[in-house]
Protein backbone atom coordinates (compact mmCIF):
# COMPACT_ATOMS: atom_id res chain seq x y z
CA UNK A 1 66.01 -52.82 -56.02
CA UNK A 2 62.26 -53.56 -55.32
CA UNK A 3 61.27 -53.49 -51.65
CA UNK A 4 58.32 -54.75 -50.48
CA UNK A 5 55.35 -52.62 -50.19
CA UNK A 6 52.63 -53.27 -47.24
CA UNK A 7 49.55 -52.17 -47.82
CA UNK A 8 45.53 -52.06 -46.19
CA UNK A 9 45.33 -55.49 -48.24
CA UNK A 10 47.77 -57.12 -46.07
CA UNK A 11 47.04 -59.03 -42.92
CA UNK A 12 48.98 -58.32 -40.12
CA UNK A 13 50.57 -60.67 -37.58
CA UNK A 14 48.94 -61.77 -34.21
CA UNK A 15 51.94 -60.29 -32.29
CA UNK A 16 51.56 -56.83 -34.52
CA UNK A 17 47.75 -56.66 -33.69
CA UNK A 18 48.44 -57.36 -29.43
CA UNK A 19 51.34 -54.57 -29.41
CA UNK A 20 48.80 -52.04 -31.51
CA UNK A 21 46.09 -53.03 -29.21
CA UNK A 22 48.33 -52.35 -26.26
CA UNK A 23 50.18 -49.34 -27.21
CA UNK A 24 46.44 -47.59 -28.10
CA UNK A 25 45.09 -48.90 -24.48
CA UNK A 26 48.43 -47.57 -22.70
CA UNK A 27 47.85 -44.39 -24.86
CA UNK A 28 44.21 -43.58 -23.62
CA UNK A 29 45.21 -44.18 -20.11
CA UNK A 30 48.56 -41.80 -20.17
CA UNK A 31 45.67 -39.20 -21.81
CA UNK A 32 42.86 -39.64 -19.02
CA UNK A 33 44.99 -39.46 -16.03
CA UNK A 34 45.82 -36.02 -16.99
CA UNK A 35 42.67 -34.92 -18.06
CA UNK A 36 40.90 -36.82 -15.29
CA UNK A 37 43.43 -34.63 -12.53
CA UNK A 38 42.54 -31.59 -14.58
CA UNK A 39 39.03 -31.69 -14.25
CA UNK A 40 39.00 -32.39 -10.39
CA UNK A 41 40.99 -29.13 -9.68
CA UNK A 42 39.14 -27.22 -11.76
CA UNK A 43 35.52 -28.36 -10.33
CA UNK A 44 37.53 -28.67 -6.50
CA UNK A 45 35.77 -25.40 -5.83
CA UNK A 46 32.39 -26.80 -6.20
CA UNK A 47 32.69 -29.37 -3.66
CA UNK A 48 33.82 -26.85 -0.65
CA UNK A 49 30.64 -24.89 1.27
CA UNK A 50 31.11 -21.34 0.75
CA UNK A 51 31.30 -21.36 4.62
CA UNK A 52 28.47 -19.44 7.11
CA UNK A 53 30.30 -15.47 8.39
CA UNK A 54 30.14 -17.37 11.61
CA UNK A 55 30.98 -14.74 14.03
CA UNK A 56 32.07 -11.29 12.54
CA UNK A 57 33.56 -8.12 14.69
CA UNK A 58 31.23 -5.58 13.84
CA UNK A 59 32.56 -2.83 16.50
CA UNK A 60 34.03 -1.52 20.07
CA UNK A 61 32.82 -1.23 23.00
CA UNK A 62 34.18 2.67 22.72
CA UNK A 63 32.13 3.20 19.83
CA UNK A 64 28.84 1.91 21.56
CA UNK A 65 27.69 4.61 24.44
CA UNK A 66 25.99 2.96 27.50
CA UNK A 67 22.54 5.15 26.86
CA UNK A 68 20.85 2.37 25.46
CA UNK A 69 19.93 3.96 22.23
CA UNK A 70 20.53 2.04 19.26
CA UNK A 71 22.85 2.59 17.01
CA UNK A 72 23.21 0.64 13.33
CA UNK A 73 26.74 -0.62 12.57
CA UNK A 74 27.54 -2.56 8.87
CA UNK A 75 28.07 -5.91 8.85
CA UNK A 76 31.81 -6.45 6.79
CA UNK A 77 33.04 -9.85 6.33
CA UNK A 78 35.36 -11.90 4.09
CA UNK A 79 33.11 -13.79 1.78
CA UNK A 80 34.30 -17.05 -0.31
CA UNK A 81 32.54 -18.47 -2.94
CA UNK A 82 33.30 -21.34 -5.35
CA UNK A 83 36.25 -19.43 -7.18
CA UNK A 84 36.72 -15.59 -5.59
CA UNK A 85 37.43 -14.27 -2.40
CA UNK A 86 35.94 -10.96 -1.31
CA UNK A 87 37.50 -9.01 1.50
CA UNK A 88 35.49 -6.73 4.04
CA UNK A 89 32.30 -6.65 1.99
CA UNK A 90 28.78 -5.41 3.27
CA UNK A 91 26.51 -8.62 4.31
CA UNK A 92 23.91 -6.79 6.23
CA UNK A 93 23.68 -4.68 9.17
CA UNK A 94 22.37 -3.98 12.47
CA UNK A 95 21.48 -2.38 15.14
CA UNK A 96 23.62 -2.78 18.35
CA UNK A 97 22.07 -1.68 21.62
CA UNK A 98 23.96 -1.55 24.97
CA UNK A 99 23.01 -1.45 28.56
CA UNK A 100 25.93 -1.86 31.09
CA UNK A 101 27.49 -5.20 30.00
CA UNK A 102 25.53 -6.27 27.84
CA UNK A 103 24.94 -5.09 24.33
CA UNK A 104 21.76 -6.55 21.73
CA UNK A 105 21.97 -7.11 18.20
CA UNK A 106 19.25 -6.81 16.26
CA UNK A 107 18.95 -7.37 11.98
CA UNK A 108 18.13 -4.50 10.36
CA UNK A 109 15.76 -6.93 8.04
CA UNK A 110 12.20 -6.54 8.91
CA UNK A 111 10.45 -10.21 9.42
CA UNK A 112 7.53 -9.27 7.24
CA UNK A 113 8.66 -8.15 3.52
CA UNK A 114 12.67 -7.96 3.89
CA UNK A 115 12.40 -3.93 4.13
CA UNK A 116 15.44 -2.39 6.09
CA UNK A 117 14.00 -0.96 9.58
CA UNK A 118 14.37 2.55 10.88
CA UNK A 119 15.39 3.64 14.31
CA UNK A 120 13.13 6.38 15.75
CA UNK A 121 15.12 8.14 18.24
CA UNK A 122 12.07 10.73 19.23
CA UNK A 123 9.76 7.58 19.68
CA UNK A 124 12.57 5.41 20.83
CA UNK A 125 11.24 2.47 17.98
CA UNK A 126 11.92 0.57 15.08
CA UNK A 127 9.72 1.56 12.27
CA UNK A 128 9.29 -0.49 8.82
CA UNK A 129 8.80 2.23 6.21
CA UNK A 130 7.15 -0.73 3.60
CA UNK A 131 3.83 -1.26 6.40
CA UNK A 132 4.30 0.76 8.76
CA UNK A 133 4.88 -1.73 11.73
CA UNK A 134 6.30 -0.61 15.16
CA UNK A 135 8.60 -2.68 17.11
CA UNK A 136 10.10 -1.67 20.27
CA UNK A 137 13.50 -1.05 21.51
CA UNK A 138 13.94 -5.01 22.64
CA UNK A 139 12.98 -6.31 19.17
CA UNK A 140 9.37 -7.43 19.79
CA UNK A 141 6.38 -6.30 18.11
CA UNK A 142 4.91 -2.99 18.55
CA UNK A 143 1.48 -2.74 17.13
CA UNK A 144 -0.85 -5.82 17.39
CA UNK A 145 -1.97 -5.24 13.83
CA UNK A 146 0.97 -5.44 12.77
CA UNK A 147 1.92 -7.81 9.91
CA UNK A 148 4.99 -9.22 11.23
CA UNK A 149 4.86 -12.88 12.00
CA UNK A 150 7.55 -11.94 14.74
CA UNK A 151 9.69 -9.34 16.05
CA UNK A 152 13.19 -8.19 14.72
CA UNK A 153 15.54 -10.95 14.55
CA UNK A 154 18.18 -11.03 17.52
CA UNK A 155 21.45 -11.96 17.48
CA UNK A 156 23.93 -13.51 19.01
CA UNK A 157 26.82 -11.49 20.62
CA UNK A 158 29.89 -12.10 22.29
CA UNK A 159 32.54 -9.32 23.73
CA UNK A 160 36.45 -10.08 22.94
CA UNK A 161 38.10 -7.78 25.50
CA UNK A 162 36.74 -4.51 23.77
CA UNK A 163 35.48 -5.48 20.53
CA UNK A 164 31.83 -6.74 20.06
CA UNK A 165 31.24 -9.65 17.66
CA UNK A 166 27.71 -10.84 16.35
CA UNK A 167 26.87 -13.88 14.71
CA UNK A 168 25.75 -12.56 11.48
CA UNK A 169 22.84 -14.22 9.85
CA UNK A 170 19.63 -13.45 7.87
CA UNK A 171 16.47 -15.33 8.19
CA UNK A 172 13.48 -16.11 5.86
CA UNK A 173 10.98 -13.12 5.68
CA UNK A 174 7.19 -14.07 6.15
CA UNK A 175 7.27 -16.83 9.03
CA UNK A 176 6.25 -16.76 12.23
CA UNK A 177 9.45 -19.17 12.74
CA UNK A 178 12.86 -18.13 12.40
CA UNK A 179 14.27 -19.92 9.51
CA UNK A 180 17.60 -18.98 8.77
CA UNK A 181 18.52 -18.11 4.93
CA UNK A 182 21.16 -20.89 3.46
């Protein structure tokens, strides 16, 4: 018995032709939701800020004598960026300063070049080993020929019971201005 044979020669019906039509169309679209859902998880990372350190506990009170001297504490924080997440690494440091009550925070980042400043107990000032600039214990310039557009930059503290927390944050080297580094 002979059955019959279809081949690329024969036309197919309307009704075939709609229900290939369809079944390809429903068949992309049961493909590209997937992929499409894929794709936005993966690149989800992308679209979220990697966050500013805000405010970071940097030290005690205990650990900070009231003779005014500087001393320089790291700066740790948790740092997030499109995929990882880095516990208690070094951003920076600085140098913490307190007087009764009230404690200063300084960046150890010189203003001019980006050099990291030294704390000159015997002179009681900052020194930048890269040019030589002076700045004194409050942060301002020491030397009018100094090439520093501005003094250290200070920052902001706040006391939690004992612990001392600084709003970490590094600004742009070279400007008078403090522009703060994204």
């Amino acid at each position: 018995m002979m059955g019959t044979r279809i081949d690329s020669t024969t036309p197919i019906g309307r009704r075939e032709f709609i229900k290939s039509v369809w079944a390809g169309a429903i068949g992309v679209v049961l493909g590209l939701v997937p992929l499409i859902a894929g794709v936005i998880v993966f690149l989800d990372p992308l679209r979220r800020r990697a966050g500013s350190t805000g405010l970071v506990k940097v030290t005690t009170l205990e650990a900070l004598p009231d003779d005014g001297v500087p001393r320089k504490f790291p700066v740790l924080a948790t740092r997030v960026d499109a995929w990882n997440k880095f516990t208690q690494t070094p951003i920076g440091a600085v140098y913490l300063r307190r007087n009764g009550s009230q404690v200063q925070a300084l960046n150890v980042v010189c203003p001019h070049a980006g050099c990291f400043v030294d704390f000159l107990a015997e002179r009681q000032m900052y020194l930048c080993p890269c040019h030589n600039s002076t700045f004194t214990l409050a942060g301002k310039i020491g030397d009018r020929s100094s090439p520093a557009a501005r003094g250290l930059d200070a920052l902001e503290v706040e006391l939690h019971g004992s612990e001392v927390w600084v709003k970490f944050q590094n600004f742009e080297a070279g400007h008078a201005e403090k522009i703060p580094v994204a």
